[in-house]
C-alpha atoms as a PDB file:
ATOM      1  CA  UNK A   1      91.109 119.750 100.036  1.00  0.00           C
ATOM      2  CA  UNK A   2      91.422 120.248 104.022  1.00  0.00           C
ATOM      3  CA  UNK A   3      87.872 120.850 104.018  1.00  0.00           C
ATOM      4  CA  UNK A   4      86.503 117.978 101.992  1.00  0.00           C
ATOM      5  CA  UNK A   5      88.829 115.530 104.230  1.00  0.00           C
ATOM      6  CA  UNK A   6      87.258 116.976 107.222  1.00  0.00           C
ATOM      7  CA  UNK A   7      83.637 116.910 105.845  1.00  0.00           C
ATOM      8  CA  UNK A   8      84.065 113.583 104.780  1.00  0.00           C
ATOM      9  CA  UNK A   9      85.281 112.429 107.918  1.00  0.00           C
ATOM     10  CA  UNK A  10      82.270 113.902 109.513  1.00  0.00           C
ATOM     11  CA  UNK A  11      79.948 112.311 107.227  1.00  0.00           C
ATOM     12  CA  UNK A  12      81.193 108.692 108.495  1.00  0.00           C
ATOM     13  CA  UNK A  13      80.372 109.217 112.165  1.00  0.00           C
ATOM     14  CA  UNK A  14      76.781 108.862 111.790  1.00  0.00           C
ATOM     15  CA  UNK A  15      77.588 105.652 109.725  1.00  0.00           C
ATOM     16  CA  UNK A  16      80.139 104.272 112.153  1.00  0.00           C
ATOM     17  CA  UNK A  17      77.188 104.906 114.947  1.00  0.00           C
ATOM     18  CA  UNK A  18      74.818 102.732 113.218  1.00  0.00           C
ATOM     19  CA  UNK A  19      77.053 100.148 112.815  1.00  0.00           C
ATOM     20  CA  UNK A  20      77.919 100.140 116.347  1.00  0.00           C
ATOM     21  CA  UNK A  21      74.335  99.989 117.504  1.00  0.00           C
ATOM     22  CA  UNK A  22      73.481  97.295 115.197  1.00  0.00           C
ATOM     23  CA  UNK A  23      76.588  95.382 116.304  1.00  0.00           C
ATOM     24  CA  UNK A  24      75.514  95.358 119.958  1.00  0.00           C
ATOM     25  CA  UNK A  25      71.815  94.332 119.019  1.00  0.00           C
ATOM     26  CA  UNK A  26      72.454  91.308 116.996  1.00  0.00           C
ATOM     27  CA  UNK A  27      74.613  90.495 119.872  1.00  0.00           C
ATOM     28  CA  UNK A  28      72.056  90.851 122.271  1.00  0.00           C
ATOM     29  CA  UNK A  29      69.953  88.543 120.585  1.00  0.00           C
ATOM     30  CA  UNK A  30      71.540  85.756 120.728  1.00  0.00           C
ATOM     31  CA  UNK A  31      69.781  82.949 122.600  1.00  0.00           C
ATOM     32  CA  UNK A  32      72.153  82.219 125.280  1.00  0.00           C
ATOM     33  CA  UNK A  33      72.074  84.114 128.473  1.00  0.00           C
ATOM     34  CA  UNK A  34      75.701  86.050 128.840  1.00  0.00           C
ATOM     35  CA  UNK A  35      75.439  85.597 132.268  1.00  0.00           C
ATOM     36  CA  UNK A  36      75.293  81.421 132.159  1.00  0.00           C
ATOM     37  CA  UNK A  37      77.868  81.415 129.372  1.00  0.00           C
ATOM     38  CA  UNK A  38      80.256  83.537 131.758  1.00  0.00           C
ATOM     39  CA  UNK A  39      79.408  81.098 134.857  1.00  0.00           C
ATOM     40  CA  UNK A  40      79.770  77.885 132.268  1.00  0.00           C
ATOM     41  CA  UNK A  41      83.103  79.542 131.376  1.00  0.00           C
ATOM     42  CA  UNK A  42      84.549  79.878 134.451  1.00  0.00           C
ATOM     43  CA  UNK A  43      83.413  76.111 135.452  1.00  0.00           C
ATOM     44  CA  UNK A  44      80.772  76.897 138.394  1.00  0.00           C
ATOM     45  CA  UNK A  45      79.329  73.233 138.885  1.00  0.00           C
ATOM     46  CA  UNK A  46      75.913  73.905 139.839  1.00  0.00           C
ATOM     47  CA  UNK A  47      74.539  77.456 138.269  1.00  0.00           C
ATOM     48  CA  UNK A  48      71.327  78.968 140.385  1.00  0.00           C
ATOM     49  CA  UNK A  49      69.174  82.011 139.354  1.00  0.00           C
ATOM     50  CA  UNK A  50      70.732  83.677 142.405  1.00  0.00           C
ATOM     51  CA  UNK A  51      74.414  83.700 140.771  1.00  0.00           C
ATOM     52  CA  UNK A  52      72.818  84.475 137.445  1.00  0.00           C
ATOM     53  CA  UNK A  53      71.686  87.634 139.024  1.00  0.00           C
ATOM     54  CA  UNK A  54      74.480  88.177 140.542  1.00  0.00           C
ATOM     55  CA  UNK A  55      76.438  88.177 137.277  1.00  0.00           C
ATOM     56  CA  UNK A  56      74.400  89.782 135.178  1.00  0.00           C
ATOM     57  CA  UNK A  57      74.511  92.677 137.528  1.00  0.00           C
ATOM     58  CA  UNK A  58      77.838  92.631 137.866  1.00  0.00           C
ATOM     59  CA  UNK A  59      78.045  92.919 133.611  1.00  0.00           C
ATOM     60  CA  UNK A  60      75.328  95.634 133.824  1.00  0.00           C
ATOM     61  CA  UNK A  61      73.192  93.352 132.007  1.00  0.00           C
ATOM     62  CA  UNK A  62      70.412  94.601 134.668  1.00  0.00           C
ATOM     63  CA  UNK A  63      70.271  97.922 133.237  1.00  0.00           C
ATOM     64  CA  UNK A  64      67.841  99.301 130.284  1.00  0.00           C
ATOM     65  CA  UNK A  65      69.164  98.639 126.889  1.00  0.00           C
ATOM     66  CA  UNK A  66      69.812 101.716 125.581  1.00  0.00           C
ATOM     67  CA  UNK A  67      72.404 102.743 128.963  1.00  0.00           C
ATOM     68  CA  UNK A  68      74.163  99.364 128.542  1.00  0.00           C
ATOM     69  CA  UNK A  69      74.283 100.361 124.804  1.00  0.00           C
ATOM     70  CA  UNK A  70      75.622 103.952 125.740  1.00  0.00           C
ATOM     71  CA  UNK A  71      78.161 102.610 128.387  1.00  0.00           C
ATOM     72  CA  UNK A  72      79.508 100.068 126.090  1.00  0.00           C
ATOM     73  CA  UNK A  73      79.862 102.878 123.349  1.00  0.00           C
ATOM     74  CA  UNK A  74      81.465 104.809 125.963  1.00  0.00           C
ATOM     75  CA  UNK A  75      84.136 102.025 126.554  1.00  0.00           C
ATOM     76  CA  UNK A  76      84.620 101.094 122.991  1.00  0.00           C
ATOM     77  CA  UNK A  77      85.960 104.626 122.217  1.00  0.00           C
ATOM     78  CA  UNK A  78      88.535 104.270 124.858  1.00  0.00           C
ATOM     79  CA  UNK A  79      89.599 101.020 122.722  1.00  0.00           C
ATOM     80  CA  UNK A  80      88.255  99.119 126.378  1.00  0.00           C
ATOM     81  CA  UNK A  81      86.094  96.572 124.905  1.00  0.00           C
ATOM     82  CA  UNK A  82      85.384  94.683 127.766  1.00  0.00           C
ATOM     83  CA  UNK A  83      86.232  90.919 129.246  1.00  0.00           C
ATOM     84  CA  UNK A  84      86.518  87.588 127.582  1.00  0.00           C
ATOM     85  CA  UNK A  85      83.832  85.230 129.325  1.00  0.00           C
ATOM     86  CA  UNK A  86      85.895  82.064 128.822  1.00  0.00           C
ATOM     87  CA  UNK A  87      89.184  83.513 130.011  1.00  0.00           C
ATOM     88  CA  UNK A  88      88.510  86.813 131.737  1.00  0.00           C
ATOM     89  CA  UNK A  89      91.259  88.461 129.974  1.00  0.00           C
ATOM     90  CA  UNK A  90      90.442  92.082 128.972  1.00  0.00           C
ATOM     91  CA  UNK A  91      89.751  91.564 125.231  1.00  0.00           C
ATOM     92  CA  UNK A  92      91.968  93.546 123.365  1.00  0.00           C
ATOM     93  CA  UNK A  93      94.745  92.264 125.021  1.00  0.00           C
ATOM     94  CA  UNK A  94      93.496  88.940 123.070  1.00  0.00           C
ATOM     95  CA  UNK A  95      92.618  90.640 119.714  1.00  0.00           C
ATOM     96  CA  UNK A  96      96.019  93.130 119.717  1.00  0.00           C
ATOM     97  CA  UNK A  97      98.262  90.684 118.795  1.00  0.00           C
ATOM     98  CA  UNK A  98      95.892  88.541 116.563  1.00  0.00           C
ATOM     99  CA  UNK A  99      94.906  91.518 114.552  1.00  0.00           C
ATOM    100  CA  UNK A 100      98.449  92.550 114.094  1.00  0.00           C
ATOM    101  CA  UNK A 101      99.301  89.087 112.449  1.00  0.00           C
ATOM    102  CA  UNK A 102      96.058  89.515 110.619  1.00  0.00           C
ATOM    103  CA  UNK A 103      97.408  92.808 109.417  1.00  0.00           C
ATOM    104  CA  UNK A 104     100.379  91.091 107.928  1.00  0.00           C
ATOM    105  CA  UNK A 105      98.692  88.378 106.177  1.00  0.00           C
ATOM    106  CA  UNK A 106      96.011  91.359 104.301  1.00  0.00           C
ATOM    107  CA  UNK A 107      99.337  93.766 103.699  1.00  0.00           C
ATOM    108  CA  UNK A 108     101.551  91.341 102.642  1.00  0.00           C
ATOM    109  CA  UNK A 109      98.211  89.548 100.070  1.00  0.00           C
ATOM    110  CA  UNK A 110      96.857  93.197  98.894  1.00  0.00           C
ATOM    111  CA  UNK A 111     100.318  94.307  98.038  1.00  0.00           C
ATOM    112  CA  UNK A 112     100.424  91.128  95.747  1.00  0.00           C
ATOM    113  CA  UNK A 113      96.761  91.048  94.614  1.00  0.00           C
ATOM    114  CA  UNK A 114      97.012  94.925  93.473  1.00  0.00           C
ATOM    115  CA  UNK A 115     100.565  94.141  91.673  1.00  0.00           C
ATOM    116  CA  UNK A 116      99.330  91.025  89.710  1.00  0.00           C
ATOM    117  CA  UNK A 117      96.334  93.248  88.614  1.00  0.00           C
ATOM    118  CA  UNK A 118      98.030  96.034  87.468  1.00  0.00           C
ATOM    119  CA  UNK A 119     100.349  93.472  85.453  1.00  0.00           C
ATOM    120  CA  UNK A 120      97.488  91.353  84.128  1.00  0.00           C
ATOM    121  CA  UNK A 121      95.408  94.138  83.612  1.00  0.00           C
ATOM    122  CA  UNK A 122      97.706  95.994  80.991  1.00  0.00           C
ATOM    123  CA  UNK A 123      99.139  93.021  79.392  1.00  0.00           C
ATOM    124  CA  UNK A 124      95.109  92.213  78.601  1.00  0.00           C
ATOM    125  CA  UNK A 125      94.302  95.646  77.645  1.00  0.00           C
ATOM    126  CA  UNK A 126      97.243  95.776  75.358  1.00  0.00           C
ATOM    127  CA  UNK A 127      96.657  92.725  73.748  1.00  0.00           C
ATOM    128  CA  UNK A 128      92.963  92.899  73.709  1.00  0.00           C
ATOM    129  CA  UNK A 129      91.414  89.854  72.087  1.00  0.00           C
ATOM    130  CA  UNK A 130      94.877  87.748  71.453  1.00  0.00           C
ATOM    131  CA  UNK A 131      95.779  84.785  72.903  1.00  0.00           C
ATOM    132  CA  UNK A 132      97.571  86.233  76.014  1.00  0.00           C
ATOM    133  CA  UNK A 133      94.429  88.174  76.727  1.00  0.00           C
ATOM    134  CA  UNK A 134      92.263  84.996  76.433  1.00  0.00           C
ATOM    135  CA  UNK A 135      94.307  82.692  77.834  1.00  0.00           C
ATOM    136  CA  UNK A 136      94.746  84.694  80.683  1.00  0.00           C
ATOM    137  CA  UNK A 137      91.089  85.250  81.644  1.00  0.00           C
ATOM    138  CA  UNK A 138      90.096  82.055  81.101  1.00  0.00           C
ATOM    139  CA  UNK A 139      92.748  80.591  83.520  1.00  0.00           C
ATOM    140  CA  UNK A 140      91.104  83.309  85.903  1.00  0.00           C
ATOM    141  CA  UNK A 141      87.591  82.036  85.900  1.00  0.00           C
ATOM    142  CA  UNK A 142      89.151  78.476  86.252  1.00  0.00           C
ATOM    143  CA  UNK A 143      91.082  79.931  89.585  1.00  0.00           C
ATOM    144  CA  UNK A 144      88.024  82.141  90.610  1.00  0.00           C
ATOM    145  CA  UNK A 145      85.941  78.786  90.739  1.00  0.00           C
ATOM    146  CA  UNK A 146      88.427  76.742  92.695  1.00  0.00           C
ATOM    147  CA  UNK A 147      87.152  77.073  96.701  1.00  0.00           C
ATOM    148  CA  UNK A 148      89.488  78.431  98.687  1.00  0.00           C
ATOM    149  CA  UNK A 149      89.880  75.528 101.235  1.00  0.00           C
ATOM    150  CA  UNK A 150      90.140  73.316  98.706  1.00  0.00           C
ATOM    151  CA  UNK A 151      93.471  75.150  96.800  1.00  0.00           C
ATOM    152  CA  UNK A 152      94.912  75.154 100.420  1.00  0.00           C
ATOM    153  CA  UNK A 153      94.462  72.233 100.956  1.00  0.00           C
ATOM    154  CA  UNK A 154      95.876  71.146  97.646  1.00  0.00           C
ATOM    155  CA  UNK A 155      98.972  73.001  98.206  1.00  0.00           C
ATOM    156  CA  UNK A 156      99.398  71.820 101.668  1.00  0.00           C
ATOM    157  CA  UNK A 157      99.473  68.091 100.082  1.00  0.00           C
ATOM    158  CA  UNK A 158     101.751  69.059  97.036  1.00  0.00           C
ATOM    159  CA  UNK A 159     103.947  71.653  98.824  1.00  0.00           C
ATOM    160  CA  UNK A 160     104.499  70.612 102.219  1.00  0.00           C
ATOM    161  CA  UNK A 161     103.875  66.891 102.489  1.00  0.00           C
ATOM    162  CA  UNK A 162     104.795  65.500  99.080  1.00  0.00           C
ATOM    163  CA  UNK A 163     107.462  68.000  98.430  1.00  0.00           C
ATOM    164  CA  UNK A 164     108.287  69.575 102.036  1.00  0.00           C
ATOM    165  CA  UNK A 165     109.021  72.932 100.826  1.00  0.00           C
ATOM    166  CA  UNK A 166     106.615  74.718 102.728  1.00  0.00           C
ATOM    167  CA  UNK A 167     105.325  75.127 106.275  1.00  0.00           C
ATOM    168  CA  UNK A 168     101.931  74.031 106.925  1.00  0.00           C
ATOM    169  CA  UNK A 169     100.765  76.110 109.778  1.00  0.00           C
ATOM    170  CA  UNK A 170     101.980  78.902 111.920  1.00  0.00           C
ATOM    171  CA  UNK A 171     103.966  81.649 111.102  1.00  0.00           C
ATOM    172  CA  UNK A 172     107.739  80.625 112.114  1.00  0.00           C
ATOM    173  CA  UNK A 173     109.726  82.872 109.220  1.00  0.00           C
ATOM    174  CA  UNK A 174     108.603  84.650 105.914  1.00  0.00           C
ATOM    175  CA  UNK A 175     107.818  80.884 104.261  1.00  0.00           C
ATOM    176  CA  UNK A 176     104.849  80.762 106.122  1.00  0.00           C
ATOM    177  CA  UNK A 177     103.744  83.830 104.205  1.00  0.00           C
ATOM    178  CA  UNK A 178     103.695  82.159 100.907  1.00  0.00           C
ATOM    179  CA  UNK A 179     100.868  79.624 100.803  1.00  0.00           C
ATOM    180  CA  UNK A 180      98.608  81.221 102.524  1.00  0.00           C
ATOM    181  CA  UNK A 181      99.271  84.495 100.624  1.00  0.00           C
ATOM    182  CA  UNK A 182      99.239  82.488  97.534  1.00  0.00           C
ATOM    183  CA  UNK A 183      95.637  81.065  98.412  1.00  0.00           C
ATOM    184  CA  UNK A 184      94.154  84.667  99.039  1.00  0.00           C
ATOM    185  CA  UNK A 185      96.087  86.399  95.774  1.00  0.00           C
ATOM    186  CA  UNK A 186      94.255  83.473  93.933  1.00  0.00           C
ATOM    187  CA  UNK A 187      90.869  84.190  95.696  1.00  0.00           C
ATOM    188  CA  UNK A 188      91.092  87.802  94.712  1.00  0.00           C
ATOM    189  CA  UNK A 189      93.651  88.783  91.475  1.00  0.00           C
ATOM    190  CA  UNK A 190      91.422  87.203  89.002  1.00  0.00           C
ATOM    191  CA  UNK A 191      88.411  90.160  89.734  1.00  0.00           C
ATOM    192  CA  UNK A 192      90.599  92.925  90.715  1.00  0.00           C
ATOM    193  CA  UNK A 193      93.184  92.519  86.929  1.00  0.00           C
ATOM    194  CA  UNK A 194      89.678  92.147  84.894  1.00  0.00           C
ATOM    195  CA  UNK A 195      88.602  95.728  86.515  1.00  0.00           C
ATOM    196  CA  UNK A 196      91.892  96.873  85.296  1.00  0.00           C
ATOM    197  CA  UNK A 197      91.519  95.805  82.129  1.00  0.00           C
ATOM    198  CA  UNK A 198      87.984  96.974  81.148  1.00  0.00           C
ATOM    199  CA  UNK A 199      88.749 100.459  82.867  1.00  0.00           C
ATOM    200  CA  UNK A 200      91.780 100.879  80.523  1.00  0.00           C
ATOM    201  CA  UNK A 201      90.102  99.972  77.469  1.00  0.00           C
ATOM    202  CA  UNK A 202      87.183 101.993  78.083  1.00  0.00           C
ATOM    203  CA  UNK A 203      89.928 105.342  78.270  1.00  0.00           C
ATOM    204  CA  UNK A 204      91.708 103.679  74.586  1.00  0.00           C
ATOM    205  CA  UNK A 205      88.962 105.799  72.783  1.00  0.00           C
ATOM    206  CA  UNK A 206      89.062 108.702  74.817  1.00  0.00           C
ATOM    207  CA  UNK A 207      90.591 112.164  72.811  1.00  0.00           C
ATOM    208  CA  UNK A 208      93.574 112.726  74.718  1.00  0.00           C
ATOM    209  CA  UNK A 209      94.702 109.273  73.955  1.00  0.00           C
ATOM    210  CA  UNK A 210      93.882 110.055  70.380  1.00  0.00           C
ATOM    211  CA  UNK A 211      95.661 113.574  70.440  1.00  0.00           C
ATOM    212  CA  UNK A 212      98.908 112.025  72.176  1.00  0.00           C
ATOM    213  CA  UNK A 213      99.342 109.167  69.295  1.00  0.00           C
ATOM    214  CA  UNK A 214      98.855 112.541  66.666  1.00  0.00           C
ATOM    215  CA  UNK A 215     101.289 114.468  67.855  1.00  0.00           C
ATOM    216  CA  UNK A 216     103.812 111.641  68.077  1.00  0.00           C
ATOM    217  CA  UNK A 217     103.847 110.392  71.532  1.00  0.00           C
ATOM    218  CA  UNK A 218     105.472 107.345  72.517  1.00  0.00           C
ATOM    219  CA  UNK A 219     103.065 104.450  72.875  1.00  0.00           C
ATOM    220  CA  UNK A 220     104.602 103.740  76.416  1.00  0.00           C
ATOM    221  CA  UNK A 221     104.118 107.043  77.575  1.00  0.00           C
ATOM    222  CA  UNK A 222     100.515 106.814  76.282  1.00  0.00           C
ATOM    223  CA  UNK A 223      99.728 103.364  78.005  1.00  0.00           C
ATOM    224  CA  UNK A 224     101.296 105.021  81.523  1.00  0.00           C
ATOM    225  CA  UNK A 225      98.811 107.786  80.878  1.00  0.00           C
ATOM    226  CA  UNK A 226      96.192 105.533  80.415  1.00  0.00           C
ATOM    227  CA  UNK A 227      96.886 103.529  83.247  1.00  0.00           C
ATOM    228  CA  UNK A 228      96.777 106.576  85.451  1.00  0.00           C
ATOM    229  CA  UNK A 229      93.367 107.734  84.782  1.00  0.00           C
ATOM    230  CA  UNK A 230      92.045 103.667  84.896  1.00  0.00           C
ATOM    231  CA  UNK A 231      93.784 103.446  88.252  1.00  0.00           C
ATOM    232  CA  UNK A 232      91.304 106.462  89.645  1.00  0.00           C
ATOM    233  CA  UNK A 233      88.073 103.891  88.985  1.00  0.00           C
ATOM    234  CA  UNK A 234      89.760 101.274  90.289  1.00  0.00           C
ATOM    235  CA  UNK A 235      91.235 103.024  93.522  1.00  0.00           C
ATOM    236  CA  UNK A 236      87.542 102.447  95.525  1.00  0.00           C
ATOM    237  CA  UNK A 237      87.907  98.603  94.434  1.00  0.00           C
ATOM    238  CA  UNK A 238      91.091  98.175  95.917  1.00  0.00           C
ATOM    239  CA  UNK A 239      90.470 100.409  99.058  1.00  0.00           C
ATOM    240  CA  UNK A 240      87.423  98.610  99.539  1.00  0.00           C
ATOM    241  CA  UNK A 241      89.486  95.050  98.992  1.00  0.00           C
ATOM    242  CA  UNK A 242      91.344  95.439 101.498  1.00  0.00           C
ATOM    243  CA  UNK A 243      88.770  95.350 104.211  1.00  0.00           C
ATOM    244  CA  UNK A 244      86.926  92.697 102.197  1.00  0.00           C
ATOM    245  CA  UNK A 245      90.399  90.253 102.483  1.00  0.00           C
ATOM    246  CA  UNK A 246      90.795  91.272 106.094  1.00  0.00           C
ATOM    247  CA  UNK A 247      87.209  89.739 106.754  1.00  0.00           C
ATOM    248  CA  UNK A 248      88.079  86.606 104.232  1.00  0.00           C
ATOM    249  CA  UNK A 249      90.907  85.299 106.128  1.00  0.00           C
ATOM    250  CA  UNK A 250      88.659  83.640 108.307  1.00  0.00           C
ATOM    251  CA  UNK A 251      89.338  80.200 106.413  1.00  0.00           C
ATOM    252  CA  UNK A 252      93.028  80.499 105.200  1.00  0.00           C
ATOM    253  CA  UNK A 253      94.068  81.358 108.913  1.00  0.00           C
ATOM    254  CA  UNK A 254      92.299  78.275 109.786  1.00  0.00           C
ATOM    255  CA  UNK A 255      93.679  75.982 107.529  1.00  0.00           C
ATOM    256  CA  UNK A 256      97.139  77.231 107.678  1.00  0.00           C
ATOM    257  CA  UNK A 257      96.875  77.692 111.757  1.00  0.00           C
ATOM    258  CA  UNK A 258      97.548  81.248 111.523  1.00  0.00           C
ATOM    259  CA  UNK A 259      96.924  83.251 114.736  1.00  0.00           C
ATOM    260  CA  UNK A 260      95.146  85.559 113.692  1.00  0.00           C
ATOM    261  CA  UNK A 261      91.984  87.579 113.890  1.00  0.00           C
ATOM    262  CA  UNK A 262      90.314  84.623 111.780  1.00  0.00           C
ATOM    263  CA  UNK A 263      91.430  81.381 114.313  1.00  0.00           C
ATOM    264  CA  UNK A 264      90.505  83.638 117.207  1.00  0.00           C
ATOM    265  CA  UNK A 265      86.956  85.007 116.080  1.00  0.00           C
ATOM    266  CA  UNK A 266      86.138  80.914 114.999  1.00  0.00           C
ATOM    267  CA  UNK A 267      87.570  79.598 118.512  1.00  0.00           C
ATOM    268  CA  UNK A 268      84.740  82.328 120.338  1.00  0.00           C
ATOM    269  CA  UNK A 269      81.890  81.258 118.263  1.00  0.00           C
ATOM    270  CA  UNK A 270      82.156  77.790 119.432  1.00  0.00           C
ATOM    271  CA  UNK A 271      82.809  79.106 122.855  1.00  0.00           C
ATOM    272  CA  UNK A 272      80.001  81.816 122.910  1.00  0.00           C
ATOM    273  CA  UNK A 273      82.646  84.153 124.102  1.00  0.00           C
ATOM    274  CA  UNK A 274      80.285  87.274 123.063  1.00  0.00           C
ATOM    275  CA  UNK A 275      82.083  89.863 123.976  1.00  0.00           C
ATOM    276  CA  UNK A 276      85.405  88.606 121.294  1.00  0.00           C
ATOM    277  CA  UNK A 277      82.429  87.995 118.621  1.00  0.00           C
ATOM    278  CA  UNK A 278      81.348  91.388 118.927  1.00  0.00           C
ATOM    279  CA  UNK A 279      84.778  93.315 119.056  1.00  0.00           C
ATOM    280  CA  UNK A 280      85.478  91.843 115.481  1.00  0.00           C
ATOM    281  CA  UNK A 281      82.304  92.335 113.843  1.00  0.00           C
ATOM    282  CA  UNK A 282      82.773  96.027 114.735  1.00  0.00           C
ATOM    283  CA  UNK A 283      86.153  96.267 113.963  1.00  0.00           C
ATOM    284  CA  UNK A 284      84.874  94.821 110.315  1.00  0.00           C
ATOM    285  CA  UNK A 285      82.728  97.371 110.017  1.00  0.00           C
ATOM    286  CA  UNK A 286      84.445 100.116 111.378  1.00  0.00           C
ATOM    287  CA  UNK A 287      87.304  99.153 108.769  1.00  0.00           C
ATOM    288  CA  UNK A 288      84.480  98.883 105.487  1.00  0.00           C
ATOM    289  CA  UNK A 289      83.583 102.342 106.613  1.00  0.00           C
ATOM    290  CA  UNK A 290      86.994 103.902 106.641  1.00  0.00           C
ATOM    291  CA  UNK A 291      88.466 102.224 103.701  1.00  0.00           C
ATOM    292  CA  UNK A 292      85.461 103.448 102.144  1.00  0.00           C
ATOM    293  CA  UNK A 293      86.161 107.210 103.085  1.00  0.00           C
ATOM    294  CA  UNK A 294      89.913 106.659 102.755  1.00  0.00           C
ATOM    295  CA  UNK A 295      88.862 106.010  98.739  1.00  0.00           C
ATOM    296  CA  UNK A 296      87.091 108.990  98.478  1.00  0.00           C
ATOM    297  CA  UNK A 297      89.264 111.117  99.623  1.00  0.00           C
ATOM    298  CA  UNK A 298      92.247 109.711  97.527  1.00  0.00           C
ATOM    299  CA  UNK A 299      89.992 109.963  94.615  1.00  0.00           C
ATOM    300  CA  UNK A 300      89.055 113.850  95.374  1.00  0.00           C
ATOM    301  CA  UNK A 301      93.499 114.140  95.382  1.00  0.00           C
ATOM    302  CA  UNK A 302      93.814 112.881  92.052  1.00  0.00           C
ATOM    303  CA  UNK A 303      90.984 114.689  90.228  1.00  0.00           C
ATOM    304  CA  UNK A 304      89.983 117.959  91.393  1.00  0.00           C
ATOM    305  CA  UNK A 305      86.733 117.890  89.317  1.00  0.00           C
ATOM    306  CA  UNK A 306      85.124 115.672  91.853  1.00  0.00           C
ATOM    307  CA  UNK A 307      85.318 118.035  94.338  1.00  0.00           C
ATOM    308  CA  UNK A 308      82.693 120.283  93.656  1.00  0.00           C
ATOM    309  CA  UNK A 309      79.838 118.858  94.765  1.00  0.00           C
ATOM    310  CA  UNK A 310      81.080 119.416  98.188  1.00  0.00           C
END
């Protein structure tokens, strides 16, 4: 198992280089000069090609693409990911704090998204084709359909304003968890419980399901057994969710004002603050590929069988 962990970890480096290359190049092909957005940043009135120069080699923007490519590789393994052009604050010092409270927001929803599916997903799968199971997925497609600024803004109006339960922005005490969790478990439980539900119906036919019900097994202890072996198709969904909610926060943090990495990525686009814009698209992708890797390996723990192709 050591081994498989190790040459699976391996096996994502050249991945996480790629992603790191292409980050920097869609970057660098962005219209704007980095050099005037830095000197428009910091408010210089009148903005000659003798500053630009200046600036550009004091960002080592002078230097052939592929060594400003290597140095900035060089820096973003030491977690140094340069300076903000609007503020000039080193820019993890910016992101740190954001994507901890981004971090909170994506625990807090995947630990409710994966418990609703679970829930759902058996009480379908047990009563396949009754009313609960129908009832239930059709009120799912109604909530998949509903646009996620649109429920937020809903609740805002019903929860906050007409009933002033709820907090509308920020993230004061554990109340301002709830509607903007709610708005993401909404986005997200109604795909994640149907997976669920076909995986453990597809394992109702199987012959050890069959063999447990002949020799007198209890029907609970059957459904646990069930749900067991579903939950090892379903384990690269909800790995891979988890990255896919931490990149989908973008609107609920900016509805609800949340101070996260969402507000803060949306706040540098409009400012061309490049070097913020890049740091989260890599940390996206850098989190897609370990997620990914992280499902692999928990998948090689629970059944042995898959690991020997490696």
């Amino acid at each position: 198992m050591g081994f498989f962990i190790v040459k699976r970890l391996l096996t994502a480096i050249p991945l996480l280089l790629i992603i790191s290359f292409l980050t920097f190049v869609f970057i660098q092909l962005s219209p704007s000069n980095p050099a005037e957005v830095v000197l428009q940043a910091r408010g210089v009135p009148v903005i000659t090609d003798g500053l630009i120069s200046q600036t550009e080699k004091k960002l080592g923007l002078d230097q052939p693409f592929l060594i400003q490519y290597f140095h900035w590789l060089m820096d973003c393994l030491r977690l140094d990911f340069g300076d903000s052009y609007v503020t000039g604050e080193p820019v993890w010092e910016l992101m740190g704090p954001a994507l901890i409270n981004t971090l909170r927001l994506t625990l807090f929803s995947a630990i409710v998204i994966v418990g609703l599916s679970i829930l759902l997903g058996i009480i379908c799968a047990v009563n396949e084709g009754k009313l609960v199971d129908k009832s239930v997925r059709a009120f799912s497609f109604i909530l998949i359909g509903m646009p996620s600024y649109w429920l937020a803004s809903l609740m805002i109006w019903y929860f906050s304003v007409a009933l002033d339960l709820l907090p509308t922005s920020g993230m004061d005490s554990y109340r301002s968890y709830i509607l903007p969790v709610t708005v993401i478990t909404v986005s997200y439980v109604g795909i994640y419980f149907r997976v669920i539900r076909t995986s453990m119906l597809s394992n109702v036919n199987e012959d050890y399901v069959l063999y447990g019900r002949a020799c007198g097994l209890p029907e609970k202890k059957i459904t646990m057994r069930i749900l067991r072996n579903s939950l090892q198709v379903s384990i690269s969904i909800f790995c891979m969710g988890i990255p896919t909610i931490l990149g989908g926060t973008v609107i609920v943090e900016n509805i609800f004002a949340w101070p996260g990495l969402g507000s803060l990525s949306i706040d540098s686009i409009l400012k061309r603050d490049f070097p913020i814009i890049q740091t989260y698209v890599l940390l996206l992708g850098v989190s897609f590929v370990l997620f990914n890797t992280l499902s692999d390996i928990i998948n090689m723990a629970l059944n042995p069988k898959l690991r020997k192709g490696f």
